[in-house]
Protein backbone atom coordinates (compact mmCIF):
# COMPACT_ATOMS: atom_id res chain seq x y z
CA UNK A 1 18.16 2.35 28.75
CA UNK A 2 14.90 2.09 31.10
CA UNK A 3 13.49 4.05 28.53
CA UNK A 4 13.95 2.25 25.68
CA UNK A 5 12.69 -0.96 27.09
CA UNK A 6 9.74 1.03 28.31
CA UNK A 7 9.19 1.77 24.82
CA UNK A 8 10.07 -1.54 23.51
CA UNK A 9 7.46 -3.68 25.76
CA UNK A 10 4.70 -0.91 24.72
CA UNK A 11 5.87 -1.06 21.03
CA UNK A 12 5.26 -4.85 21.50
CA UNK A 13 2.08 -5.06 23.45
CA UNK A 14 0.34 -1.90 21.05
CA UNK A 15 -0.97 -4.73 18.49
CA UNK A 16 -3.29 -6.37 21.08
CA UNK A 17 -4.63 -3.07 20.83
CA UNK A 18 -4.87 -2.45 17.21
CA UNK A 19 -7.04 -5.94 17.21
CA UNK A 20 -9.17 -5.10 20.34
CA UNK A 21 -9.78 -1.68 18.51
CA UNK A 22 -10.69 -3.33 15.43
CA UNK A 23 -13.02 -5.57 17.29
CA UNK A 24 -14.34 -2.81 18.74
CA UNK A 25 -14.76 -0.19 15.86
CA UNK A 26 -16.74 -3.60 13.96
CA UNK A 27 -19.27 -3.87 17.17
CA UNK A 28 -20.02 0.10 17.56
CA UNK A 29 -20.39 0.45 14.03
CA UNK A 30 -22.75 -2.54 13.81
CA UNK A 31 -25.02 -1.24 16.62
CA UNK A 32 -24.86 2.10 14.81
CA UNK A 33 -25.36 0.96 11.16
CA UNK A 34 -27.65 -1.86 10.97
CA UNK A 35 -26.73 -4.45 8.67
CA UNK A 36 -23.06 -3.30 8.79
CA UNK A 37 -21.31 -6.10 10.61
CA UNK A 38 -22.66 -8.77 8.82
CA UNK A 39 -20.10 -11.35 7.23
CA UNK A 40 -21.61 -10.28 3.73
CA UNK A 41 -20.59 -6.59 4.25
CA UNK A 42 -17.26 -7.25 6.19
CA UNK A 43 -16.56 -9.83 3.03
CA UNK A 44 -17.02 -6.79 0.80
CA UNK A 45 -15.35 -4.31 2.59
CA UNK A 46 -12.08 -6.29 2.56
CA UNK A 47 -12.95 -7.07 -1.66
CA UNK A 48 -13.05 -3.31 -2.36
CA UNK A 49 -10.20 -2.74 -0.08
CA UNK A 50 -7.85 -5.87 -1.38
CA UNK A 51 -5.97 -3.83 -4.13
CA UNK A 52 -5.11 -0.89 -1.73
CA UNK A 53 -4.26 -3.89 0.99
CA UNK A 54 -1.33 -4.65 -1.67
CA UNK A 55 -0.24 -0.91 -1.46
CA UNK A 56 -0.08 -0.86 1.61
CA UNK A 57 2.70 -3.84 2.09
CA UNK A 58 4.67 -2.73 -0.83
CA UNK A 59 4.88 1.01 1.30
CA UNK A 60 5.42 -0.87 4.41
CA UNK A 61 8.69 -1.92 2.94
CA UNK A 62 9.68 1.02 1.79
CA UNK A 63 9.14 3.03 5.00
CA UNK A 64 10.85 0.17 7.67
CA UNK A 65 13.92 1.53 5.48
CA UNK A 66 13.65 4.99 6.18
CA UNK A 67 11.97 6.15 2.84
CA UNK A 68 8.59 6.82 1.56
CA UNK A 69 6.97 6.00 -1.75
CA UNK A 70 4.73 8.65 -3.18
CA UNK A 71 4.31 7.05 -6.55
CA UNK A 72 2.69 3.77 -5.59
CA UNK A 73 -0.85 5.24 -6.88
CA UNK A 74 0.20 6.90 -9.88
CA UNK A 75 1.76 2.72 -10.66
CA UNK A 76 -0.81 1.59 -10.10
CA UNK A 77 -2.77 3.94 -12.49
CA UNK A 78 -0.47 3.58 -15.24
CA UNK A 79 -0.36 0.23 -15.20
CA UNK A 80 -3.84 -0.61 -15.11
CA UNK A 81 -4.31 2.33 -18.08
CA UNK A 82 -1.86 0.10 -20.05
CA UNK A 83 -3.26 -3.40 -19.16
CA UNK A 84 -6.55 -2.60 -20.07
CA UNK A 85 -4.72 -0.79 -23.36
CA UNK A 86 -2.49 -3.71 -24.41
CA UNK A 87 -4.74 -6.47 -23.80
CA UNK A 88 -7.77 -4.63 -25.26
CA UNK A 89 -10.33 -7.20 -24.45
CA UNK A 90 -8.23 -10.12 -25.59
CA UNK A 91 -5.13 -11.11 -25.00
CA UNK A 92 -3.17 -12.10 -21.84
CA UNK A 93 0.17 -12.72 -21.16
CA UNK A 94 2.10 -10.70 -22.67
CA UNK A 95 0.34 -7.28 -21.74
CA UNK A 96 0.33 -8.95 -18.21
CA UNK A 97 3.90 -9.31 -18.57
CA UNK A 98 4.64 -6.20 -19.89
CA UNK A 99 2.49 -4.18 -16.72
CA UNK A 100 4.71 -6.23 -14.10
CA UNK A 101 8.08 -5.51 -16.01
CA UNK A 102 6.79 -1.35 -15.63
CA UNK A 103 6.41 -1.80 -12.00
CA UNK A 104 9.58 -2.98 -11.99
CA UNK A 105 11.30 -0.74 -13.92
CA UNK A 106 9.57 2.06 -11.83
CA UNK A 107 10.40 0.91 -9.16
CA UNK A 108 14.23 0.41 -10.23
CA UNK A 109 14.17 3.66 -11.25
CA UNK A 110 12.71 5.16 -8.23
CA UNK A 111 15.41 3.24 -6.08
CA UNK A 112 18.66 4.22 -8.55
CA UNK A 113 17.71 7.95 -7.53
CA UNK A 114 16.98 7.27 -4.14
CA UNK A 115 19.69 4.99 -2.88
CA UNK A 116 22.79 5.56 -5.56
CA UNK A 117 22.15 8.92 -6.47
CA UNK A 118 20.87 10.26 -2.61
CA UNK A 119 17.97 12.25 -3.90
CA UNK A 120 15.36 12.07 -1.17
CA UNK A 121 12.96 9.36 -1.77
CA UNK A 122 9.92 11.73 -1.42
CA UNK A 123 11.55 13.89 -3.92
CA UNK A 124 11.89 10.93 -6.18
CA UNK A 125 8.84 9.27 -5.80
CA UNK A 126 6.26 12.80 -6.24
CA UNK A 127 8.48 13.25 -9.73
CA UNK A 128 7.86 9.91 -10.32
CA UNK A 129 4.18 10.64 -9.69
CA UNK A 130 4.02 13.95 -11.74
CA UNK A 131 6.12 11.90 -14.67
CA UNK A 132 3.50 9.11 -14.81
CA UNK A 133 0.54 11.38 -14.21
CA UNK A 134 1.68 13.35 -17.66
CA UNK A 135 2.23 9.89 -19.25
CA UNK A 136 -1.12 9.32 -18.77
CA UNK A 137 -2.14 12.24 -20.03
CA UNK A 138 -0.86 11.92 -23.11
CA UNK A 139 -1.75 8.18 -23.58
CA UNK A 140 -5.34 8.49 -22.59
CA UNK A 141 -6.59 12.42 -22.76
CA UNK A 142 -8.08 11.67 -19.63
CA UNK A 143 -10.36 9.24 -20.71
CA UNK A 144 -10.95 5.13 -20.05
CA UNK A 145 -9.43 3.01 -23.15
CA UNK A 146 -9.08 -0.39 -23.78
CA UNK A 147 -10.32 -3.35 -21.81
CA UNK A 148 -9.21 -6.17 -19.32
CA UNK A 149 -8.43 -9.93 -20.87
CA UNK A 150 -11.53 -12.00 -20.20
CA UNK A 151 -9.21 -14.23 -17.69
CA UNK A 152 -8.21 -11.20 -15.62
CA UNK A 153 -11.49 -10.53 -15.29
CA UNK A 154 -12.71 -13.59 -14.15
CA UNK A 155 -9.81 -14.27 -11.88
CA UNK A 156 -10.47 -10.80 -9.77
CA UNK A 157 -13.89 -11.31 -9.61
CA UNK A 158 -13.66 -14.73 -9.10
CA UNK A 159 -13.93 -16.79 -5.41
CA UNK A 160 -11.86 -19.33 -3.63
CA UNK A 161 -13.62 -21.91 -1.33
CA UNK A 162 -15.67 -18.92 -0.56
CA UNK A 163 -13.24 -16.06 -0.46
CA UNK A 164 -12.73 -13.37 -3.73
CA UNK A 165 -9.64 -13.97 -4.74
CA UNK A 166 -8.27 -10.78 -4.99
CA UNK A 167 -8.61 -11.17 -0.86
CA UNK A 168 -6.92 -14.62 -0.89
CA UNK A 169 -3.94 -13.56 -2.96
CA UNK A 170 -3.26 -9.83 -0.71
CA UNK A 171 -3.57 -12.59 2.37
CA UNK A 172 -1.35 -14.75 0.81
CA UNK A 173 1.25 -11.77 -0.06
CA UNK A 174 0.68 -10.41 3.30
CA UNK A 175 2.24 -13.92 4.62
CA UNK A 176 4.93 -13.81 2.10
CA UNK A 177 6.32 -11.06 2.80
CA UNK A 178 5.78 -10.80 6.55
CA UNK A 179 7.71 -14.31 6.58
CA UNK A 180 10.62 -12.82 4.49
CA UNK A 181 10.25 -10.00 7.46
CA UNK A 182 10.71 -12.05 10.05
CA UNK A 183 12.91 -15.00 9.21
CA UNK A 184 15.22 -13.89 5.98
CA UNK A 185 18.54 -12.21 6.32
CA UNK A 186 17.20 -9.78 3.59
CA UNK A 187 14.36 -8.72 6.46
CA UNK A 188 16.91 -8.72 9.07
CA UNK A 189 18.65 -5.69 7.27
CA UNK A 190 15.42 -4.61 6.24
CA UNK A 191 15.30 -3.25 9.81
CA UNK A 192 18.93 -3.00 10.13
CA UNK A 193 19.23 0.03 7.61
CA UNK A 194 15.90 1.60 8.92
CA UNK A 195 17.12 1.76 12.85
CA UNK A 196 20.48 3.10 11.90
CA UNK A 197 21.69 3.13 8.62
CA UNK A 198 25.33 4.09 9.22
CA UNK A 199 25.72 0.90 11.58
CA UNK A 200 24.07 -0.87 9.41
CA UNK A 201 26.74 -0.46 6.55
CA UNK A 202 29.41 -0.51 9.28
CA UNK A 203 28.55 -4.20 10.20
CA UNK A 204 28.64 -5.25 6.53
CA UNK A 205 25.24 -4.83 4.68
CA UNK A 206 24.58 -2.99 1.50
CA UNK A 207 22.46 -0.13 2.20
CA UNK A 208 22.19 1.33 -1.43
CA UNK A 209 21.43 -2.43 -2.17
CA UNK A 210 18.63 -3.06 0.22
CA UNK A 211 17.17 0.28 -0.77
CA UNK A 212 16.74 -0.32 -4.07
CA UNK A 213 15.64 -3.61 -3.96
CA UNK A 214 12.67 -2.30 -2.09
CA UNK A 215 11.62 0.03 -4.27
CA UNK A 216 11.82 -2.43 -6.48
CA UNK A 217 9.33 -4.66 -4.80
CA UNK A 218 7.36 -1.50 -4.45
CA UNK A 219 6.96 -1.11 -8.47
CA UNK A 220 5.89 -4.61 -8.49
CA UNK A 221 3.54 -5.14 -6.28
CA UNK A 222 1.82 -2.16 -7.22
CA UNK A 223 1.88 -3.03 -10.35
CA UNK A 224 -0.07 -6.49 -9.13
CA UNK A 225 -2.15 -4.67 -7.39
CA UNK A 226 -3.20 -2.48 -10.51
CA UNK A 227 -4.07 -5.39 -12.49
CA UNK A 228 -6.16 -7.05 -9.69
CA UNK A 229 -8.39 -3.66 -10.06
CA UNK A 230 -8.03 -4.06 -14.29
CA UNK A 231 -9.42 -7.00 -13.86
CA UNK A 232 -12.30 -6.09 -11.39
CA UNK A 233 -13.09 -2.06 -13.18
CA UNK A 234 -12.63 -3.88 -17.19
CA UNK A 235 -12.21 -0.65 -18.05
CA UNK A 236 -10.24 2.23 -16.29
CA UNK A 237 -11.32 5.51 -15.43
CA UNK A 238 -8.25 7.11 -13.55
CA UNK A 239 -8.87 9.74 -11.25
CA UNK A 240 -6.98 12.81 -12.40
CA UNK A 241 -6.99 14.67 -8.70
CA UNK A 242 -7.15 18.49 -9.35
CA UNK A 243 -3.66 19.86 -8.44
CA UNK A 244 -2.11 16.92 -7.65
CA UNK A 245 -0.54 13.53 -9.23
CA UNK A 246 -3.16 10.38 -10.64
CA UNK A 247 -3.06 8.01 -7.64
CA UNK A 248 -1.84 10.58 -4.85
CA UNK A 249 -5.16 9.74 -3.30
CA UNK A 250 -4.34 6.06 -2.91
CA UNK A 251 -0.50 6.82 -1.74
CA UNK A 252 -1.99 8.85 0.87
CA UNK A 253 -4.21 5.82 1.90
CA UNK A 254 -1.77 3.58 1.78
CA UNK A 255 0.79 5.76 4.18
CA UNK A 256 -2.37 5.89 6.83
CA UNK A 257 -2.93 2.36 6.65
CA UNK A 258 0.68 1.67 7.92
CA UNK A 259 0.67 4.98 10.02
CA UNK A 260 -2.57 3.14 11.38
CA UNK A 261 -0.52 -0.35 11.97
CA UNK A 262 1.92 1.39 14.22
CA UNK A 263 5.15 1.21 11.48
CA UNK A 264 7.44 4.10 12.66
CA UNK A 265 8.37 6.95 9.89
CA UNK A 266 11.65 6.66 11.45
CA UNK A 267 12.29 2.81 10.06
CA UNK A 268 13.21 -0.25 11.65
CA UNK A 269 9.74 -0.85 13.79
CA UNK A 270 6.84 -2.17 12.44
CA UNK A 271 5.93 -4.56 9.65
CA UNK A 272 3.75 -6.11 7.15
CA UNK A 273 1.42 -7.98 9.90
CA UNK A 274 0.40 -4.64 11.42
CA UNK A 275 0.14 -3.03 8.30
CA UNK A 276 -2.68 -5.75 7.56
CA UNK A 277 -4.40 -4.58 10.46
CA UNK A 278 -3.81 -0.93 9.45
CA UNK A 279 -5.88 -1.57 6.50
CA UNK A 280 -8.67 -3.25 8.07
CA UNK A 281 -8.92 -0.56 10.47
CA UNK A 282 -9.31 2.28 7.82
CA UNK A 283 -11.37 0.14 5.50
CA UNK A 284 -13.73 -0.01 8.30
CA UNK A 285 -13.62 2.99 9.28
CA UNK A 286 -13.94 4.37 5.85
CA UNK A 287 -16.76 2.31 5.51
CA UNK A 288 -18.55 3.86 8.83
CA UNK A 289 -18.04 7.06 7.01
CA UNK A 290 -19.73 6.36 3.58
CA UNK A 291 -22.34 4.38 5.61
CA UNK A 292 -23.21 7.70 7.34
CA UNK A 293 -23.69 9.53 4.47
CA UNK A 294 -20.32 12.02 4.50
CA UNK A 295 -18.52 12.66 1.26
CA UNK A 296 -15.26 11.66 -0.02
CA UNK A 297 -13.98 15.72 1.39
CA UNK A 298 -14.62 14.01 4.75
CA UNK A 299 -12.63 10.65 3.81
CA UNK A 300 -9.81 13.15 2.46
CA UNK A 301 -9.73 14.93 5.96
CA UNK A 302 -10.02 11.74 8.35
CA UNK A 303 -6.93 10.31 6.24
CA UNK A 304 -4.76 13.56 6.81
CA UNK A 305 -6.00 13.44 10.96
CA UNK A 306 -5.16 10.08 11.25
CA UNK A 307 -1.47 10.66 9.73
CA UNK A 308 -0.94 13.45 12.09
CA UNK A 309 -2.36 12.00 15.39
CA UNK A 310 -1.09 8.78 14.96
CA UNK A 311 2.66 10.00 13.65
CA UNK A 312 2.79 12.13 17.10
CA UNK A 313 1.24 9.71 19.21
CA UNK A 314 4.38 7.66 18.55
CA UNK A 315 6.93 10.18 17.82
CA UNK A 316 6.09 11.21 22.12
CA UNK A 317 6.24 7.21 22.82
CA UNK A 318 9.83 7.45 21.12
CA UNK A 319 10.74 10.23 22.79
């Protein structure tokens, strides 16, 4: 028991030191790289970094359960390859309709296998990848096609008092959903299933239920976050990673970001709120690197470090 609060009041105090790393990560880097820390740069770090911020809280979900969603890249590929198909340069709604209703369905799909059927989620979500990385194939050949509406353009490249919107609205979701988090009976057994599922159903909540329903937010808001970057790229060029799924890249980002923001593999502990900071911490850091002149290799490896070395650094603070 002296143990667990042990871990508790360090589990509670660790985001002071998320920020004060942040802080401090922004102040070496700007002594190092001049020009780096200006508002103007930090403004566009957190632009190119907005639709992967989006990722990032749909994941967060998804792991405080327990699970893990591998297929959140490959959604968001597929839907912007459709977006920028279906609306072709002109129409709106109804191609924007049609993206969100595939994140859904994706993520319905991903969550019937995972929580009614018991498949493991990651061997759900990587067939879900490998599905949607063949669909593309065959849609696109492996080429750009189509083009975003004129009003998707201009809303994700568009400002607000100042701020790109594509920032505003992942700070607005980030909000959302760490409100839901912390004051819904929905986020209550959020946490519930992923500290101990088997109580959790004992005392009365719908695992299977919650499951899914996260996956299902998972679809969607990568599916948002795939037409924020539609509207920003026009036209898509998906990255078709050599051995592996369309978008594994940015699922692996988005697991380090909340890795980074101190959201346990195990479920229950963590959140949204330190996912946020997650991101801002590898954006930055990500940054640094490109900055510095090191190749996307070096990005690949700093990602898989900071999965490993932050996973154990809590796994021992569990234990």
């Amino acid at each position: 028991m002296k143990h667990g609060r042990k871990f508790e009041l360090t589990y509670s105090k660790d985001i002071i030191a998320l920020i004060i790393a942040l802080i401090a990560i922004i102040i070496l880097t700007g002594i190092l790289i001049p020009g780096f820390a200006t508002p103007l740069h930090m403004m566009l770090v957190l632009y190119s970094n907005a639709a992967l911020g989006i990722l990032a809280l749909a994941e967060t979900y998804v792991i405080l359960t327990g699970e893990i969603d591998f297929s959140i890249g490959s959604v968001f590929w597929f839907v912007t390859v459709i977006g920028a198909i279906t609306m072709n340069g002109k129409e709106l709604l109804v191609p924007l309709l049609i993206c969100l209703a595939l994140g859904l369905l994706v993520g319905f799909i991903n969550g019937v296998f995972t929580s009614l059927l018991r498949i493991p989620s990651i061997i759900t979500t990587l067939a879900m990848m490998i599905i949607l990385t063949g669909g593309l194939y065959v849609i696109t050949g492996g080429g750009g096609h189509g083009k975003a509406a004129p009003e998707l353009t201009a809303f994700s490249v568009g400002r607000t008092f100042g701020i790109p919107n594509m920032v505003l609205l992942w700070i607005i979701l980030a909000i959302a959903l760490y409100v839901i988090q912390e004051r819904s009976v929905f986020g209550l057994a959020l946490r519930a299933v992923g500290s101990n599922p088997r109580a959790a159903y004992c005392s009365g909540i719908n695992v299977s239920l919650i499951k899914l329903m996260v996956f299902v937010i998972s679809g969607f808001l990568s599916a948002v976050a795939g037409l924020l970057y539609l509207g920003y790229a026009r036209t898509p060029y998906p990255l078709f990673e050599s051995g592996v799924g369309v978008g594994a890249t940015l699922s692996l980002q988005s697991i380090a970001a909340v890795v980074i923001g101190g959201t346990s593999f195990y479920g229950g502990r963590g959140g949204v709120h330190r996912t946020f900071i997650g991101v801002l911490l590898l954006a930055i850091l990500s940054s640094a690197l490109i900055s510095l002149g090191l190749g996307y290799e070096w990005q690949l490896i700093f990602y898989g470090v900071v999965i490993l070395v932050v996973t154990g650094a809590y796994i021992r603070l569990i234990r």
